[in-house]
C-alpha atoms as a PDB file:
ATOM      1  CA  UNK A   1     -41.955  19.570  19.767  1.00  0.00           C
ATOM      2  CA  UNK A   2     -39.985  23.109  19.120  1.00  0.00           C
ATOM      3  CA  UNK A   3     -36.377  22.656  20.546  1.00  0.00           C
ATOM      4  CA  UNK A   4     -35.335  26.153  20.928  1.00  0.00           C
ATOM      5  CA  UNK A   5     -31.655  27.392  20.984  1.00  0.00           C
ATOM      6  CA  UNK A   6     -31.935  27.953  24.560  1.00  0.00           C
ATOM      7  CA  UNK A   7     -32.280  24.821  25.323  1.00  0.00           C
ATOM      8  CA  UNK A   8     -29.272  22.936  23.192  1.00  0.00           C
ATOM      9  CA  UNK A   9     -27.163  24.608  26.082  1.00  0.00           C
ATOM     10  CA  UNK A  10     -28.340  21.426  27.248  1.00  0.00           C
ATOM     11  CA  UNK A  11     -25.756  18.586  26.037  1.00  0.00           C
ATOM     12  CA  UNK A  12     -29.170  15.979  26.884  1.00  0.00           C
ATOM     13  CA  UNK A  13     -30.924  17.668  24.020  1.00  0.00           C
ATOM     14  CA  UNK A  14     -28.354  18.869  21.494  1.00  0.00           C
ATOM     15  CA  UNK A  15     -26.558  15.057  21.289  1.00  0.00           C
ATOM     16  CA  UNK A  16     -29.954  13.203  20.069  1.00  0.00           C
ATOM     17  CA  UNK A  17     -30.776  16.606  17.748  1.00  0.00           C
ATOM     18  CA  UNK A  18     -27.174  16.085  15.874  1.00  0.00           C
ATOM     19  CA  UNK A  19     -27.919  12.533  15.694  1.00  0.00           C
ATOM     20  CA  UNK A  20     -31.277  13.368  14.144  1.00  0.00           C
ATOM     21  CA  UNK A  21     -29.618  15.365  11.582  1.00  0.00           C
ATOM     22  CA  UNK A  22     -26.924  13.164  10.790  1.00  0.00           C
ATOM     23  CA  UNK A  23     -29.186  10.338  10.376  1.00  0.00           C
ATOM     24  CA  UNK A  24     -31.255  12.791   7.764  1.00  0.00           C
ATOM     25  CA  UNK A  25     -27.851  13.752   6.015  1.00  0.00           C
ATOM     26  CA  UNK A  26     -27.093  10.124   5.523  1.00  0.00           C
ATOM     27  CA  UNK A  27     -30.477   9.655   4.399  1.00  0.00           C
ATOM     28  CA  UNK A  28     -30.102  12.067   1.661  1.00  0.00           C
ATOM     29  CA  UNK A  29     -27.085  11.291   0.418  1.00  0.00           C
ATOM     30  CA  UNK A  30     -28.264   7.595  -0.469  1.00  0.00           C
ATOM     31  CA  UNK A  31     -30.774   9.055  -1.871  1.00  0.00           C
ATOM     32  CA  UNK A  32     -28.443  10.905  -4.272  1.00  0.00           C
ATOM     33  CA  UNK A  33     -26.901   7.924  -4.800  1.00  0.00           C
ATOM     34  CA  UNK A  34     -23.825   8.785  -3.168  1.00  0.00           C
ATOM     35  CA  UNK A  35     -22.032   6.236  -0.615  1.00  0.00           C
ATOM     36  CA  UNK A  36     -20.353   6.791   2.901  1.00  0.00           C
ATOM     37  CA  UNK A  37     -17.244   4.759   2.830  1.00  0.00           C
ATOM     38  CA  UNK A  38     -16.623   4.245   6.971  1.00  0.00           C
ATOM     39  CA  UNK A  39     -18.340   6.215   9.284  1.00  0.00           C
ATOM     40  CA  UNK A  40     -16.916   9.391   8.878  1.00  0.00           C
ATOM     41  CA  UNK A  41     -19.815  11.084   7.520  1.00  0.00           C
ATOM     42  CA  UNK A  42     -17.930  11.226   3.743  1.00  0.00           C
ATOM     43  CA  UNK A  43     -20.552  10.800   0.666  1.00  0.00           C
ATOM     44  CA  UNK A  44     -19.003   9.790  -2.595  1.00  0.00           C
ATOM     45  CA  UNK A  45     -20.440  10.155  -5.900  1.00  0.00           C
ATOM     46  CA  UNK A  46     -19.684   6.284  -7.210  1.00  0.00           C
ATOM     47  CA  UNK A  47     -19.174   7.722 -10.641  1.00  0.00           C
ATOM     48  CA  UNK A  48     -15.104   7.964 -10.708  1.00  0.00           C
ATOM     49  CA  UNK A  49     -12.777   9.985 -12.727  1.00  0.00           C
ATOM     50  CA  UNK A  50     -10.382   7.543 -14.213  1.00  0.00           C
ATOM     51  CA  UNK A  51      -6.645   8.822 -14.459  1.00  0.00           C
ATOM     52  CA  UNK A  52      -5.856   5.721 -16.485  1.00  0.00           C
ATOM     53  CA  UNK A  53      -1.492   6.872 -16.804  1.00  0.00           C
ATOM     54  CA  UNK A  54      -1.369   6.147 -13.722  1.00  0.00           C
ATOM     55  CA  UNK A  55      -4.118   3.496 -12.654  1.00  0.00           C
ATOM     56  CA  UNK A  56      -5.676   5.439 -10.275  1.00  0.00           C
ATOM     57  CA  UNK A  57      -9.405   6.792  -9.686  1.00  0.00           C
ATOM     58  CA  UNK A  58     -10.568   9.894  -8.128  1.00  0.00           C
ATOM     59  CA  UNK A  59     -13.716   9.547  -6.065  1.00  0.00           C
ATOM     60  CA  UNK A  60     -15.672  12.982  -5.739  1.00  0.00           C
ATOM     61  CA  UNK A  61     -18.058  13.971  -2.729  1.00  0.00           C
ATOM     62  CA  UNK A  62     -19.036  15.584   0.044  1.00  0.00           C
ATOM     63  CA  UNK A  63     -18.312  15.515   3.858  1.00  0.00           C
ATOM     64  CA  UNK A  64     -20.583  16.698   6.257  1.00  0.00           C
ATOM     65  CA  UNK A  65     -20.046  18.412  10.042  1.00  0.00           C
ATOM     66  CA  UNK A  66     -22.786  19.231  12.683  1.00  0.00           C
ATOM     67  CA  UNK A  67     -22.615  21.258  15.608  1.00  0.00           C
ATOM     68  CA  UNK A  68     -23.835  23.819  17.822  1.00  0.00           C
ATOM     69  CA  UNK A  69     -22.428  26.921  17.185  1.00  0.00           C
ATOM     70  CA  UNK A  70     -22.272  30.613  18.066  1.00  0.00           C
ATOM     71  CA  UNK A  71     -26.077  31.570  20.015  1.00  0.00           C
ATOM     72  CA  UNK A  72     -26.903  27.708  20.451  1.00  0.00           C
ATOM     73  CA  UNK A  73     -27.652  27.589  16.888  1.00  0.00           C
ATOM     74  CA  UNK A  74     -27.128  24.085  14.990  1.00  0.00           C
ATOM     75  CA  UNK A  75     -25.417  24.210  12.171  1.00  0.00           C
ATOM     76  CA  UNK A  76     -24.448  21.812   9.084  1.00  0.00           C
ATOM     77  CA  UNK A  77     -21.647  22.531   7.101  1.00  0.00           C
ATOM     78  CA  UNK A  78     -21.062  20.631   3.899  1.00  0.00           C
ATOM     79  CA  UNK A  79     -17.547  21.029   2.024  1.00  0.00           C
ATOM     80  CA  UNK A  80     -16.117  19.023  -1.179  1.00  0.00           C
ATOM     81  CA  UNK A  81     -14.035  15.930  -0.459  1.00  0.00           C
ATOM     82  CA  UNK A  82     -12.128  13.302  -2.630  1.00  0.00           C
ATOM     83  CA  UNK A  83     -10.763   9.832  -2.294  1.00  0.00           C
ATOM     84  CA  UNK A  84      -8.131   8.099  -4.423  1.00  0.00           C
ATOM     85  CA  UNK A  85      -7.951   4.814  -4.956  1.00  0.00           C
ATOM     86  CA  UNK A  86      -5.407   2.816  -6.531  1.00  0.00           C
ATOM     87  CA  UNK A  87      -6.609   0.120  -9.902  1.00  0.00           C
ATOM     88  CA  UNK A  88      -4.039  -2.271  -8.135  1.00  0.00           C
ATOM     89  CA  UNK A  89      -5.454  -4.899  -5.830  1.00  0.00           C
ATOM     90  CA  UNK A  90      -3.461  -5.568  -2.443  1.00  0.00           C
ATOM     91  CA  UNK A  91      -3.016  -8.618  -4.031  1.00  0.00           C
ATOM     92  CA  UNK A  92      -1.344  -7.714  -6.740  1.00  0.00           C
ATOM     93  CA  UNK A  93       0.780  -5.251  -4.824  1.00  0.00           C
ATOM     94  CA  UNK A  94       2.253  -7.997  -2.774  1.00  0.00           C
ATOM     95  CA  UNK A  95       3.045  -9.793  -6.091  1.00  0.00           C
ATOM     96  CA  UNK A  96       4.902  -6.967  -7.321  1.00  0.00           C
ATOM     97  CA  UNK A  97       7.286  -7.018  -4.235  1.00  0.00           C
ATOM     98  CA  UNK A  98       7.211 -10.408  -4.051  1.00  0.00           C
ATOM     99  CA  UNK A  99       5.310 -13.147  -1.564  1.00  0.00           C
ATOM    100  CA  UNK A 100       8.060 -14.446  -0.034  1.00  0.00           C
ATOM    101  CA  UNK A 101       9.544 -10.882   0.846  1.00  0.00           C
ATOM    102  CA  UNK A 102       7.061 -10.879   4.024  1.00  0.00           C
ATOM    103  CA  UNK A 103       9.062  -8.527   6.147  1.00  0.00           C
ATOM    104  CA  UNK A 104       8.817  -5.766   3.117  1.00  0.00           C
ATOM    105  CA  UNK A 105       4.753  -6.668   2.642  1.00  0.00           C
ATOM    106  CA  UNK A 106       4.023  -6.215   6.674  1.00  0.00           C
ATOM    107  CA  UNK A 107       6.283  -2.716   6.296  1.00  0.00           C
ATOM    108  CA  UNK A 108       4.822  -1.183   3.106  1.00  0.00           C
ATOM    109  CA  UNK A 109       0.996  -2.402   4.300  1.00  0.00           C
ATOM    110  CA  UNK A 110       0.286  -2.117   8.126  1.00  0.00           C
ATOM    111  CA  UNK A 111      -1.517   1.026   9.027  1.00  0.00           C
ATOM    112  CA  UNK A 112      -2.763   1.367   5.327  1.00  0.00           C
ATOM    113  CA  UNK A 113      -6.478   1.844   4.703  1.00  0.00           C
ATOM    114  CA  UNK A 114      -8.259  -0.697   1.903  1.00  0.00           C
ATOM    115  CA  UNK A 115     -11.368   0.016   0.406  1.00  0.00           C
ATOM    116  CA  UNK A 116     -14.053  -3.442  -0.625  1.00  0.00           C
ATOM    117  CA  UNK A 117     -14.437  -3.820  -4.048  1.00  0.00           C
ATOM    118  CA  UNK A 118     -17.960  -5.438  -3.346  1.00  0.00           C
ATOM    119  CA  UNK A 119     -20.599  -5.296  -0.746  1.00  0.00           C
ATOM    120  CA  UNK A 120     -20.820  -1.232   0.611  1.00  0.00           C
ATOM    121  CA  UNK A 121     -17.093  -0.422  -0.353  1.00  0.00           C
ATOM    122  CA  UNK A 122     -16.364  -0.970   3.546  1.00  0.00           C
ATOM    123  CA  UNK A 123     -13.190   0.661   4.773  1.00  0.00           C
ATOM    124  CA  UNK A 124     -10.379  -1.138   6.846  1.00  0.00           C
ATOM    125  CA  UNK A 125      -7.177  -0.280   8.229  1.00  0.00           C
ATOM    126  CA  UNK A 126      -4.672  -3.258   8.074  1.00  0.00           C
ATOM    127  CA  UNK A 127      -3.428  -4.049  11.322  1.00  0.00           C
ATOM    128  CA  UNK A 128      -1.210  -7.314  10.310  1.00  0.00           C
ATOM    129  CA  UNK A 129      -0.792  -9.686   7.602  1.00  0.00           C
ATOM    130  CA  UNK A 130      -1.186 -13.476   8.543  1.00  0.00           C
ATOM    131  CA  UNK A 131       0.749 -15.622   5.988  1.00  0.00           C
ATOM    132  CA  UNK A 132      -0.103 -18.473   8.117  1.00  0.00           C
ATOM    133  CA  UNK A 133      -3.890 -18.589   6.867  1.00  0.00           C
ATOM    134  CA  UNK A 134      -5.970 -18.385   3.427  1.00  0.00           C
ATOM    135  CA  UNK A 135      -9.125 -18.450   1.515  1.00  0.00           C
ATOM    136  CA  UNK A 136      -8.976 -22.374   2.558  1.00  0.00           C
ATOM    137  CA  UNK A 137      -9.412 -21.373   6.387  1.00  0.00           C
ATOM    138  CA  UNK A 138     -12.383 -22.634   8.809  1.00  0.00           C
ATOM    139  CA  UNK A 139     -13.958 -20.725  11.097  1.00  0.00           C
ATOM    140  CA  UNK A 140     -17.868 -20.786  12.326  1.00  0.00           C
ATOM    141  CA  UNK A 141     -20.403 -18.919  10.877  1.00  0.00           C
ATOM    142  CA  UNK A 142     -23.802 -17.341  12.792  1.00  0.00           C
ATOM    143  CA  UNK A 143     -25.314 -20.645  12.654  1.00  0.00           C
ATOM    144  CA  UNK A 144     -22.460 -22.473  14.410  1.00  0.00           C
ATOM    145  CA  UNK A 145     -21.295 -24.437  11.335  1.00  0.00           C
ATOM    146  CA  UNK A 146     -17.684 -24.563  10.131  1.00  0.00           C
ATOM    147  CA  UNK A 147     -17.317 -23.627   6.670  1.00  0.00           C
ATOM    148  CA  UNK A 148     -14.164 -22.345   4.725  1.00  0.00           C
ATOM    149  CA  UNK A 149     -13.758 -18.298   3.728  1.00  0.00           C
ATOM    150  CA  UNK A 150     -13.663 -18.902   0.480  1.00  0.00           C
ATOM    151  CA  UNK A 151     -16.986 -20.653   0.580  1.00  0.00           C
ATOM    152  CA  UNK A 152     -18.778 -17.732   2.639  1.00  0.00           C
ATOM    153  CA  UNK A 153     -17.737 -15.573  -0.186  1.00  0.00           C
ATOM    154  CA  UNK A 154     -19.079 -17.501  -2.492  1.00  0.00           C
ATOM    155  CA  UNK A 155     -22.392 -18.035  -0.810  1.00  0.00           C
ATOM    156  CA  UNK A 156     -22.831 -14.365   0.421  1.00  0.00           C
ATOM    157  CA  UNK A 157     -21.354 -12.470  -2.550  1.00  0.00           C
ATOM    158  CA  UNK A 158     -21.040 -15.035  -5.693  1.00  0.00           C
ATOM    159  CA  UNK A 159     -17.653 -14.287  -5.269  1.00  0.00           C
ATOM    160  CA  UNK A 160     -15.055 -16.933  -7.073  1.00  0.00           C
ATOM    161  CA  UNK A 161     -11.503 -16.318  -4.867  1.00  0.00           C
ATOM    162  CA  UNK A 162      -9.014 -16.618  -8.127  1.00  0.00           C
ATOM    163  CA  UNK A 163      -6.215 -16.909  -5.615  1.00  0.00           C
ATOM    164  CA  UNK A 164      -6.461 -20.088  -2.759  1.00  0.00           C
ATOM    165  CA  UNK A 165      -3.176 -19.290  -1.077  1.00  0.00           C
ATOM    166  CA  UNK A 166      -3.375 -15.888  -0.907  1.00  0.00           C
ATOM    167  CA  UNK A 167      -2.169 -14.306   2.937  1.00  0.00           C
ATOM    168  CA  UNK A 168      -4.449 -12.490   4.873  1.00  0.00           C
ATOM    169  CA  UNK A 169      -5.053  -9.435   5.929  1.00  0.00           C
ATOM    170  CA  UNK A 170      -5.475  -8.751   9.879  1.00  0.00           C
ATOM    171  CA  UNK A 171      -7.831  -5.616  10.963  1.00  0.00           C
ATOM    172  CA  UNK A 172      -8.762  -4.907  14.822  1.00  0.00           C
ATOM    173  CA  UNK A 173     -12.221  -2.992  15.596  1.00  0.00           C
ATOM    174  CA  UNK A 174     -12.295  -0.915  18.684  1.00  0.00           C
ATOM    175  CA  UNK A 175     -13.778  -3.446  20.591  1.00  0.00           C
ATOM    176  CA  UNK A 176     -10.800  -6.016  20.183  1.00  0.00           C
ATOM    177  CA  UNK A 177     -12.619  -8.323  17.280  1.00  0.00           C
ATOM    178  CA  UNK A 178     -10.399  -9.831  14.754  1.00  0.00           C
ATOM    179  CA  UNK A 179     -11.739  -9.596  11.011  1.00  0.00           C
ATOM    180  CA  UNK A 180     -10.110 -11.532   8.266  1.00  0.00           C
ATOM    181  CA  UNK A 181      -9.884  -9.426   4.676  1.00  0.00           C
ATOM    182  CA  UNK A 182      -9.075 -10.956   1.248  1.00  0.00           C
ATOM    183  CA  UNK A 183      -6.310  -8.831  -0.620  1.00  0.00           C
ATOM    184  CA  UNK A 184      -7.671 -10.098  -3.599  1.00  0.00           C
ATOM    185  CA  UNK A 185     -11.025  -7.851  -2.976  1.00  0.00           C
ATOM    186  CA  UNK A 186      -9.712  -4.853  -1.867  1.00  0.00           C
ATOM    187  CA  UNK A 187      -7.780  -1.552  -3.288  1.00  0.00           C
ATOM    188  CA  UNK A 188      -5.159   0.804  -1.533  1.00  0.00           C
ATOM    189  CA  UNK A 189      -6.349   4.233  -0.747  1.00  0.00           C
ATOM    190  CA  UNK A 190      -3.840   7.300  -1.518  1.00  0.00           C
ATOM    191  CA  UNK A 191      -0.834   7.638  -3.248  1.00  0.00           C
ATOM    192  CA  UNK A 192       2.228   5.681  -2.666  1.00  0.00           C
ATOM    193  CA  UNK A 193       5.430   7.488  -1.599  1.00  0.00           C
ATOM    194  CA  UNK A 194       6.438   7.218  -4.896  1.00  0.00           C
ATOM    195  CA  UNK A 195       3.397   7.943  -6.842  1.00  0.00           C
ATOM    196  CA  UNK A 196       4.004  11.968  -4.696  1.00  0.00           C
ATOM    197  CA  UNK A 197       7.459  11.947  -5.785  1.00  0.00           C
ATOM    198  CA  UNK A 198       6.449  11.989  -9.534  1.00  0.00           C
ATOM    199  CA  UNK A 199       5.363  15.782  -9.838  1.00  0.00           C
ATOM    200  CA  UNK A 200       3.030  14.578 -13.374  1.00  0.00           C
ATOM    201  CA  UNK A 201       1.040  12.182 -10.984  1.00  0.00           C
ATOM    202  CA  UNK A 202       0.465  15.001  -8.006  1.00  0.00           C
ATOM    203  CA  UNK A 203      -0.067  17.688 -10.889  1.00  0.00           C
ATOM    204  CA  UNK A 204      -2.837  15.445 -12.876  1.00  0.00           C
ATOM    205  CA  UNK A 205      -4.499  14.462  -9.298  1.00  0.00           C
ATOM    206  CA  UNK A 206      -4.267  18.416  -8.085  1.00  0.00           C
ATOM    207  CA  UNK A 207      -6.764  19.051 -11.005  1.00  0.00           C
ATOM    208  CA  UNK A 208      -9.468  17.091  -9.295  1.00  0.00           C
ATOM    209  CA  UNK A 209      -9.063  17.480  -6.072  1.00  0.00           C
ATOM    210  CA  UNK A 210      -7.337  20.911  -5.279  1.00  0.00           C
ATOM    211  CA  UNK A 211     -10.294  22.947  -6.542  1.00  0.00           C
ATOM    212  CA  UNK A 212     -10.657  27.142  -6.169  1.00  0.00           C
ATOM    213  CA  UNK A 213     -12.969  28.049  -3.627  1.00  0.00           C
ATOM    214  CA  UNK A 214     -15.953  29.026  -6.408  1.00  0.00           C
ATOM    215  CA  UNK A 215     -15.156  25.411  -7.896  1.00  0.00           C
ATOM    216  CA  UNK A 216     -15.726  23.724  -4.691  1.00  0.00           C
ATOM    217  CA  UNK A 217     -18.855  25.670  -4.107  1.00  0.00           C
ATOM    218  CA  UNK A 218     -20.112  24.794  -7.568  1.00  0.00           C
ATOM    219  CA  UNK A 219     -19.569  21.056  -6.992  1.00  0.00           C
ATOM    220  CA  UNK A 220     -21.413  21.023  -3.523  1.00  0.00           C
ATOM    221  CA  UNK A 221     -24.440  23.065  -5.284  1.00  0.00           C
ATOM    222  CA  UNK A 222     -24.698  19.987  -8.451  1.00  0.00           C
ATOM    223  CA  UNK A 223     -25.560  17.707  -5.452  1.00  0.00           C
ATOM    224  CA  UNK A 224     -28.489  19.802  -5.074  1.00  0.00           C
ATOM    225  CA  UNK A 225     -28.554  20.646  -1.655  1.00  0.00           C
END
């Protein structure tokens, strides 16, 4: 069936047309190889640039918009993007301020985004940290039996938790469901305050993701669009 433009004045047939070509974007982006970390239509090559002075890693990609624009005419627009990630586990973070300094963990982590170091590199903003619970906690699983966290990573991902008393991290969906995230598997996103008060860091980062307009142009075309 021919949509024409005329007819995407229509909000009933332009939403399931952008879905369409989302769905295709996301289609060819795994087939790139390239990974959406959330749901924020952001592809990222999974082949890091390693700024090893200051254990971090720059992610490189693409992020994609679709709309209807000027004349009813749908439109995708595809620009560079990056995403830093720090080496340092959450884990370790809160061992460098100290566990027992829980007021100065909840303050430096809440609101931050994590990224998974397994599974789909999942994103997840940290709502709270529970120092109440760890790997060692029950809860139900699909089938209705009560197993421990630390054993449904272990049967899901062949993941050995190295830490058993580690807190955990608190993160809300929209819908008011309470997920339970292991600092020990996931990495800080971003700079800290005082990784963009040391000008070397923001100048060595700038070369990788501050690029000219022809250089951003050239690394959307080597995805072979």
């Amino acid at each position: 069936m021919e949509i024409s433009n005329e007819s995407l004045k229509d909000p009933n047939n332009a939403k399931p047309l952008l879905q369409f070509i989302n769905i295709c974007t996301k289609e060819f982006f795994k087939k790139k190889g390239f990974q959406e970390w959330g749901r924020n239509l952001k592809f990222y090559d999974p082949n890091f640039i390693d700024i090893a002075q200051h254990k971090i890693i720059v992610h490189l990609g693409c992020k994609q918009t679709c709309g209807i624009y000027q004349n009813w005419t749908p439109r995708i627009l595809i620009d560079f993007t990056s995403k830093i990630l720090r080496k340092q586990t959450v884990l370790e973070f809160i061992h460098q301020i100290g566990i027992d300094n829980q007021t100065r963990i909840e303050n430096a982590l809440t609101g931050c985004s994590v990224v998974t170091s397994y599974g789909n590199c999942r994103m997840w903003r940290i709502d709270e940290i529970d120092f109440t619970l760890n790997p060692g906690a029950k809860f139900k699983n699909q089938l209705g039996v009560e197993t421990s966290l630390m054993d449904y990573y272990k049967t899901h991902y062949n993941i050995r938790l190295q830490d058993k008393f580690q807190p955990l991290l608190v993160s809300y969906d929209k819908y008011g469901r309470v997920f339970h995230i292991m600092p020990e598997l996931v990495h800080l996103t971003g700079l800290s305050d005082e990784m963009r008060r040391d000008t070397k860091v923001m100048q060595d980062v700038a070369k990788h993701t501050r690029l000219e307009a022809s250089n951003r142009l050239t690394k959307i075309t080597q995805t072979n669009l």
